[in-house]
Protein backbone atom coordinates (compact mmCIF):
# COMPACT_ATOMS: atom_id res chain seq x y z
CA UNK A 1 0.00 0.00 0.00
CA UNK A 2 3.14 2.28 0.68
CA UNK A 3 3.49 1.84 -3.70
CA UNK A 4 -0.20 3.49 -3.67
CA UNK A 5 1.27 6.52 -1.28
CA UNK A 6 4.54 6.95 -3.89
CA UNK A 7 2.06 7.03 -6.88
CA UNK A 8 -0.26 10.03 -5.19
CA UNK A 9 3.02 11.87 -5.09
CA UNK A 10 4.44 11.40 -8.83
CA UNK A 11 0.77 12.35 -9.55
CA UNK A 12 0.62 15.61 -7.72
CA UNK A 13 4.99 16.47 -8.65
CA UNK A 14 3.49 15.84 -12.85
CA UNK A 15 0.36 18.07 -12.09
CA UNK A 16 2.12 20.90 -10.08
CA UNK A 17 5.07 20.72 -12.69
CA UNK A 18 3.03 21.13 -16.07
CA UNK A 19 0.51 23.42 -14.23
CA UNK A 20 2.85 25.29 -12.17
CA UNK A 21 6.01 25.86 -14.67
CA UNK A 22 4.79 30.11 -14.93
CA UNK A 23 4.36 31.66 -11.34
CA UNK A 24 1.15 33.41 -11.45
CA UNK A 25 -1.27 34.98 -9.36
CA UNK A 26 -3.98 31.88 -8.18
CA UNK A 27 -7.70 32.87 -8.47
CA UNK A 28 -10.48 32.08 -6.11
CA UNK A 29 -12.04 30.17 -8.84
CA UNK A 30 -9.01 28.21 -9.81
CA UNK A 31 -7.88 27.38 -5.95
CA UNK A 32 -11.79 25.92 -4.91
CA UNK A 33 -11.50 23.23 -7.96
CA UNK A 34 -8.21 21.90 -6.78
CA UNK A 35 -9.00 22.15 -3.20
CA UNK A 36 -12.31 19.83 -5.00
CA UNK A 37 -9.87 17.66 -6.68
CA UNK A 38 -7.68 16.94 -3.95
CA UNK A 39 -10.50 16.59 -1.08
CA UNK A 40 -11.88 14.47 -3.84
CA UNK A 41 -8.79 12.35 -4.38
CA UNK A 42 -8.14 12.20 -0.17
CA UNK A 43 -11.53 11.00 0.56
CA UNK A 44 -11.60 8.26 -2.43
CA UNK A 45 -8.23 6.81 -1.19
CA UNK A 46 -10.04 5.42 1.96
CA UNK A 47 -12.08 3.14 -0.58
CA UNK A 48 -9.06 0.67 -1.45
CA UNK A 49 -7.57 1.16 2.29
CA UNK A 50 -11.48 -0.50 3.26
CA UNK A 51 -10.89 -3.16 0.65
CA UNK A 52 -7.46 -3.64 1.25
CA UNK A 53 -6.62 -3.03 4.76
CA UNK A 54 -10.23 -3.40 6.35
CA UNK A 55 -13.35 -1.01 7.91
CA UNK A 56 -11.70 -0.08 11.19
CA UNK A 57 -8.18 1.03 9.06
CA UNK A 58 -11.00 3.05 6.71
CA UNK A 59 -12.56 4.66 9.17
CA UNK A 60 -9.19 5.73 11.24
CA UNK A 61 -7.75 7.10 7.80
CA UNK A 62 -10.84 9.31 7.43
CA UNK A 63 -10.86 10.35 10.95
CA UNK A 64 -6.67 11.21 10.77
CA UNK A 65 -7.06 12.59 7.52
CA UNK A 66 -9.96 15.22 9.21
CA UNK A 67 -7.95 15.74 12.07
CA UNK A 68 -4.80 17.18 9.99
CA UNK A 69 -6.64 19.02 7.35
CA UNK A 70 -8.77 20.79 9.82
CA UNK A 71 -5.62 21.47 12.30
CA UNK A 72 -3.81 22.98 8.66
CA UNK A 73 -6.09 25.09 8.94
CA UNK A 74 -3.66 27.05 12.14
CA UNK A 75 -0.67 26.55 9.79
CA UNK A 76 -2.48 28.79 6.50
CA UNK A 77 -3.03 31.34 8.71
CA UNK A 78 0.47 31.80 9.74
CA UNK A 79 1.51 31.76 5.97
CA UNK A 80 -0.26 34.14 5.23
CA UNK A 81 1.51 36.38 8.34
CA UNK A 82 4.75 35.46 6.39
CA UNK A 83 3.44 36.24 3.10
CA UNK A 84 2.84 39.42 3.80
CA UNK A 85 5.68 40.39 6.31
CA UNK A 86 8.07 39.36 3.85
CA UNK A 87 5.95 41.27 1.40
CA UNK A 88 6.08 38.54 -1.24
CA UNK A 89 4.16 38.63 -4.46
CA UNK A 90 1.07 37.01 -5.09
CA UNK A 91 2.35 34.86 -7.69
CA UNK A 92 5.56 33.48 -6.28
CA UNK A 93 3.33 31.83 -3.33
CA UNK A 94 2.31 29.16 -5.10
CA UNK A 95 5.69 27.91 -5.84
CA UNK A 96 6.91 29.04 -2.18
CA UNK A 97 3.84 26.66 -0.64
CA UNK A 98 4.77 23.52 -2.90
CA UNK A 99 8.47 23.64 -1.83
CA UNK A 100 7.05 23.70 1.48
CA UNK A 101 4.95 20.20 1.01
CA UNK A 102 8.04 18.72 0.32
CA UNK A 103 9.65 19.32 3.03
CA UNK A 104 6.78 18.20 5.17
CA UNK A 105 5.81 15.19 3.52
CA UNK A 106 9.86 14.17 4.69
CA UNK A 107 9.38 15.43 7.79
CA UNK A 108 6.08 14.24 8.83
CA UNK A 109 7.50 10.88 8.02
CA UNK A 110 10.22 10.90 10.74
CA UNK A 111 7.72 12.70 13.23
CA UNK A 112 5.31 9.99 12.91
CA UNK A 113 7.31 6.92 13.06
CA UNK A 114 9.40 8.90 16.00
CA UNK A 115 6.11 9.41 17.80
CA UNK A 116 4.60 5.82 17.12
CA UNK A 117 8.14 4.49 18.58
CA UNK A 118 8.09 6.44 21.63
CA UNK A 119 4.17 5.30 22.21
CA UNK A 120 5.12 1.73 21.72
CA UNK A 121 8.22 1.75 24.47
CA UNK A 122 6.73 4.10 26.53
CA UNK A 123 3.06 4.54 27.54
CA UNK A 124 3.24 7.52 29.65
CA UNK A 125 4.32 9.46 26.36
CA UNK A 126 0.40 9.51 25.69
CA UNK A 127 0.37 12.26 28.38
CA UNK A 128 3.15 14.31 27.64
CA UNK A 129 1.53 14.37 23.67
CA UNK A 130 -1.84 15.02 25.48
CA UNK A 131 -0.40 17.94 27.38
CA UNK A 132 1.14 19.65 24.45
CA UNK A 133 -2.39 19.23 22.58
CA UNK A 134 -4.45 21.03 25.55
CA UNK A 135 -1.53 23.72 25.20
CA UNK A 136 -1.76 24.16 21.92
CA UNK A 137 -5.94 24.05 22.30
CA UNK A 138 -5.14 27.31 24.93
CA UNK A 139 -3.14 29.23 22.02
CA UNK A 140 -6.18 28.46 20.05
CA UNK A 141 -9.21 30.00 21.90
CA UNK A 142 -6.46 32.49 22.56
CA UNK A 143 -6.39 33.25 18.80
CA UNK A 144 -10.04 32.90 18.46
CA UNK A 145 -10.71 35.42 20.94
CA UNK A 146 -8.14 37.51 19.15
CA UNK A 147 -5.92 37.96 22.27
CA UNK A 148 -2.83 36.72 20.76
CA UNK A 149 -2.92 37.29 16.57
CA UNK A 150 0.07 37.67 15.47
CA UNK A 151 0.77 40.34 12.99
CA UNK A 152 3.48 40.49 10.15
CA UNK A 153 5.97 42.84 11.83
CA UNK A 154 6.14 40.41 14.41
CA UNK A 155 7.77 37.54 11.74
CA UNK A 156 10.52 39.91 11.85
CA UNK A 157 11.17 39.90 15.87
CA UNK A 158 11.28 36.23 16.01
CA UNK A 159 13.92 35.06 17.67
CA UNK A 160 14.39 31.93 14.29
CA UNK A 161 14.52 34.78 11.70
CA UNK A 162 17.25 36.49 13.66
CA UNK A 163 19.29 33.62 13.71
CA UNK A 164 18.34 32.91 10.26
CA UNK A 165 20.12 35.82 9.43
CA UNK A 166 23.26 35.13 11.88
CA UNK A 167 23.71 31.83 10.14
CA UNK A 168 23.08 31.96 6.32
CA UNK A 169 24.16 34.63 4.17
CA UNK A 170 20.85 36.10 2.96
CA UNK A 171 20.40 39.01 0.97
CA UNK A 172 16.87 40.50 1.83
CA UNK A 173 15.68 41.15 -1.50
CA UNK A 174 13.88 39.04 -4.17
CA UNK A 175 15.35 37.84 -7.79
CA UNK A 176 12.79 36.52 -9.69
CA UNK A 177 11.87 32.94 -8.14
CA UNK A 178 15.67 32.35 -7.70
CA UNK A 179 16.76 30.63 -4.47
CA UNK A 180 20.22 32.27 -4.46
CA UNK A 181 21.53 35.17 -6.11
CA UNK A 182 25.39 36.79 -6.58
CA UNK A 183 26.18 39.66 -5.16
CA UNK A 184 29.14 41.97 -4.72
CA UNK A 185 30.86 38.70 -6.03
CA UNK A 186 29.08 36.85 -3.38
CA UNK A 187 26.99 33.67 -3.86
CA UNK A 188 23.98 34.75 -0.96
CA UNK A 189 20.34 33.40 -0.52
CA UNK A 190 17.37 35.09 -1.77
CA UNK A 191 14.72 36.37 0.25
CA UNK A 192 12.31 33.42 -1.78
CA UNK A 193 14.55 30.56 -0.68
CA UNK A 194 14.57 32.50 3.22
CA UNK A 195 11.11 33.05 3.15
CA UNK A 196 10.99 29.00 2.41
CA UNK A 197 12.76 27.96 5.28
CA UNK A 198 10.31 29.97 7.53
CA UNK A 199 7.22 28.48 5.97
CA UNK A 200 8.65 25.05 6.53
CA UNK A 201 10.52 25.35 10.00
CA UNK A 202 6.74 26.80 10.81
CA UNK A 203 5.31 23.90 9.56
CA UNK A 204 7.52 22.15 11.70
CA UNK A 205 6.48 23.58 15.05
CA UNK A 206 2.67 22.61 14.00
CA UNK A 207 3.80 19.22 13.48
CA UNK A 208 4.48 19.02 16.85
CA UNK A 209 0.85 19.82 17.85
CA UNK A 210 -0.87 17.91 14.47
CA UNK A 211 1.11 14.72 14.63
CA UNK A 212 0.27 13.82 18.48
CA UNK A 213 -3.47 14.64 17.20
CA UNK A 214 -3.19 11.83 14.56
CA UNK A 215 -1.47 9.63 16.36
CA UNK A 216 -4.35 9.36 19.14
CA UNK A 217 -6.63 8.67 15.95
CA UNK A 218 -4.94 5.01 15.16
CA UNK A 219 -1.49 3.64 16.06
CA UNK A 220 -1.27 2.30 12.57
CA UNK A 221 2.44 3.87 10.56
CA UNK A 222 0.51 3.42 7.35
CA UNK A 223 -2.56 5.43 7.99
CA UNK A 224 -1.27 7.95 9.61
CA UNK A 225 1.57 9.06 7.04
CA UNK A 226 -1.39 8.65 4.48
CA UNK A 227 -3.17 10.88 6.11
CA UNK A 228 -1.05 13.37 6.64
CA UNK A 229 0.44 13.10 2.95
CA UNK A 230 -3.37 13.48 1.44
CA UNK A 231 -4.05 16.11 3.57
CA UNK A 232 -0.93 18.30 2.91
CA UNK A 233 -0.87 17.76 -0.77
CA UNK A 234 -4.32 19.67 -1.35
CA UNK A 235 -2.60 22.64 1.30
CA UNK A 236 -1.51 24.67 -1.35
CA UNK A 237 -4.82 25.60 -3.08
CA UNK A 238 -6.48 25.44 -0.04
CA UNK A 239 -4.37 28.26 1.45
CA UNK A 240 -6.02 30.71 -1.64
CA UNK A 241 -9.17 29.32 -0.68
CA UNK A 242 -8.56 30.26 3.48
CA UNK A 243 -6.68 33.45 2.26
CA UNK A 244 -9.95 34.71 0.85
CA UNK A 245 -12.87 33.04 3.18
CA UNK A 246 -10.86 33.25 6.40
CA UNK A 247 -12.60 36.77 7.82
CA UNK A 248 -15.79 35.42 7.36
CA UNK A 249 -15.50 31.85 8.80
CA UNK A 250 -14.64 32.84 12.30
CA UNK A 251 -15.59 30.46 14.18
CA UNK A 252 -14.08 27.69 12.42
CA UNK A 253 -11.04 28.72 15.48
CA UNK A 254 -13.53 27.65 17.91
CA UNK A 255 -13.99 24.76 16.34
CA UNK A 256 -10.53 23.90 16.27
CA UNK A 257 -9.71 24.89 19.58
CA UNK A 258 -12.29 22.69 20.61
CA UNK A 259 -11.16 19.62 18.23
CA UNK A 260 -7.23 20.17 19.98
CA UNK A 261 -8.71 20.08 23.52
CA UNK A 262 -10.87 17.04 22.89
CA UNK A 263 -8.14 15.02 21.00
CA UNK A 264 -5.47 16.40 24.49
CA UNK A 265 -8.42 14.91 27.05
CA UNK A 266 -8.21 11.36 24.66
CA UNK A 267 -4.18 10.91 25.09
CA UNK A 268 -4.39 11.78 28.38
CA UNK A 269 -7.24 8.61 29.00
CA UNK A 270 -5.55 6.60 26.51
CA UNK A 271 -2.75 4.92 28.88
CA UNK A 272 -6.10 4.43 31.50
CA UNK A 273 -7.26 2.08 29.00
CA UNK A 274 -10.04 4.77 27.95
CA UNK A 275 -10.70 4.16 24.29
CA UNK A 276 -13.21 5.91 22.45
CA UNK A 277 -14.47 3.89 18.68
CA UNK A 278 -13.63 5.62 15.71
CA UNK A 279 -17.16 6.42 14.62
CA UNK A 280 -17.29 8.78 17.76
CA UNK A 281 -14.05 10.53 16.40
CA UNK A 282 -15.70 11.16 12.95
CA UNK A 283 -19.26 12.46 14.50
CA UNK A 284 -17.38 14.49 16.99
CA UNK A 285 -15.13 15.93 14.29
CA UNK A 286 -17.88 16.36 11.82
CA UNK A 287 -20.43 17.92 14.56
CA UNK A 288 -17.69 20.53 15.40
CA UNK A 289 -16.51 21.63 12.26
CA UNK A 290 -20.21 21.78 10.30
CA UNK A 291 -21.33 23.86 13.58
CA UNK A 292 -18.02 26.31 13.16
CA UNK A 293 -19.07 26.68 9.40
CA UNK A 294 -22.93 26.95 10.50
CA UNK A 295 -22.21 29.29 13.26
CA UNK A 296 -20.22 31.54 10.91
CA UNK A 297 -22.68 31.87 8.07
CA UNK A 298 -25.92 32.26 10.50
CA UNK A 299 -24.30 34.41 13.01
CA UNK A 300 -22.41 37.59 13.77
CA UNK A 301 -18.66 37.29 15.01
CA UNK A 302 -19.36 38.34 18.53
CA UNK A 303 -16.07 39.61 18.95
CA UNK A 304 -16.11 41.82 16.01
CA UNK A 305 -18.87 42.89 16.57
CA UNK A 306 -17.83 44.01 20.24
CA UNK A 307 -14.52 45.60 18.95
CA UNK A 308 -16.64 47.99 16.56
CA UNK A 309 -18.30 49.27 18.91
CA UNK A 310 -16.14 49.90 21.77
């Protein structure tokens, strides 16, 4: 089944290379029928994983794969801080976002098996991942509440882009889509192939929150590196999707905060022998994340709406 994982990516390096050869600026339009596809393409891999594998394995892979694509959800938003502290052009994003699913497709990898190692020896791991979940749940009604959004300037304070700049030579200016650039004689990086090692040492930070998450889904390897690869190969279009909706689905971040600090309570029970089916996971995913959506078409953001008028 690993052969069936290698094919998805060939598939989506042929598409992005014939589609993506001239950076340009992604429309709405065009970012909603890839995020389609790719949903599309996620949710019809857990047909041969039933047939192959079994209905439990099915059922995890759709519950792991939820888990991750909602929790991306954090990550967009924090590209998009980058985007526009580094002040980088609409239509060199694209190509920014796809170097950055490479790198986490590798890393991902090592995170998982890593985690599923340290579960296996150790038991009382659970809690330690359930600990840092119900953290990362607090930064997450933190941000919903709009207590702690970061803005862009704030990229530029962070203590990993001022080392960054300590440790590679970087010249802080854009060529083109070029990762390095000469000059005064000098062979320096460009601010594309800088601004790439933020998105994806980013991305690594939120693994540490999403991969604990999946794991307390299924302790199966397989499923949960196919989740996590089907759910980060659609993150690229669904980053112009989130770019554009993201004001006016506000309480998705409730949702989400609520997801984290459910999935936190679950590791913590785990090593108590406290298992909850899989079928729970799905309705309790899919309750929370159709009421976020509900909520935010049928009602007013209270907290905007309380900001205005102070």
């Amino acid at each position: 089944m690993y052969g069936a994982i290698v094919v998805a990516l060939v598939a989506y390096a042929i598409i992005e290379y014939f589609h993506g050869r001239k950076d340009h600026v992604v429309k709405f339009k065009e970012a909603v029928t890839w995020s389609a596809i790719y949903i599309s393409a996620a949710l019809l891999f857990a047909i041969p994983i039933y047939f192959y594998i079994g209905e439990r394995a099915s059922a995890e892979y759709l519950a792991a794969w939820a888990v991750e694509k909602a929790l991306s959800l954090d990550n967009l938003f924090v590209f998009g801080i980058i985007f526009a502290a580094f002040h980088v052009e609409q239509k060199y994003r694209r190509r920014i976002l796809n170097y950055g699913i490479a790198g986490a497709i590798l890393f991902r990898l090592l995170f998982i098996v890593l985690g599923m190692e340290l579960l296996k020896q150790f038991s009382w791991v659970s809690l330690v991942f359930g600990v840092i979940l119900l953290r990362a749940a607090m930064h997450a009604f933190e941000h919903a509440k709009g207590t702690k959004e970061p803005k862009p300037d704030d990229i530029l304070k962070t203590k990993t882009w001022k080392i960054l700049n300590k440790i590679l030579p970087i010249h802080h200016k854009f060529d083109g889509n070029k990762l390095t650039t000469m000059v005064n004689g000098k062979r320096m990086l460009t601010m594309m192939a800088a601004v790439i090692i933020m998105i994806e040492l980013t991305d690594i930070m939120f693994a540490v929150d999403s991969v604990p998450a999946v794991l307390a889904v299924t302790s199966d390897t397989y499923i949960d590196y196919a989740s996590n690869v089907f759910a980060i190969l659609g993150l690229r279009s669904l980053f112009f999707v989130y770019d554009s909706v993201k004001d006016k689905f506000w309480a998705i971040n409730w949702a989400l905060a609520i997801i984290l600090a459910w999935i936190g309570i679950k590791m913590i029970m785990a090593p108590f022998g406290i298992h909850l089916p899989v079928a729970v996971s799905l309705g309790v995913l899919f309750t929370l994340l159709t009421g976020g959506v509900l909520a935010s078409i049928f009602l007013k953001n209270p907290i905007k709406t309380h900001k205005s008028k102070g």
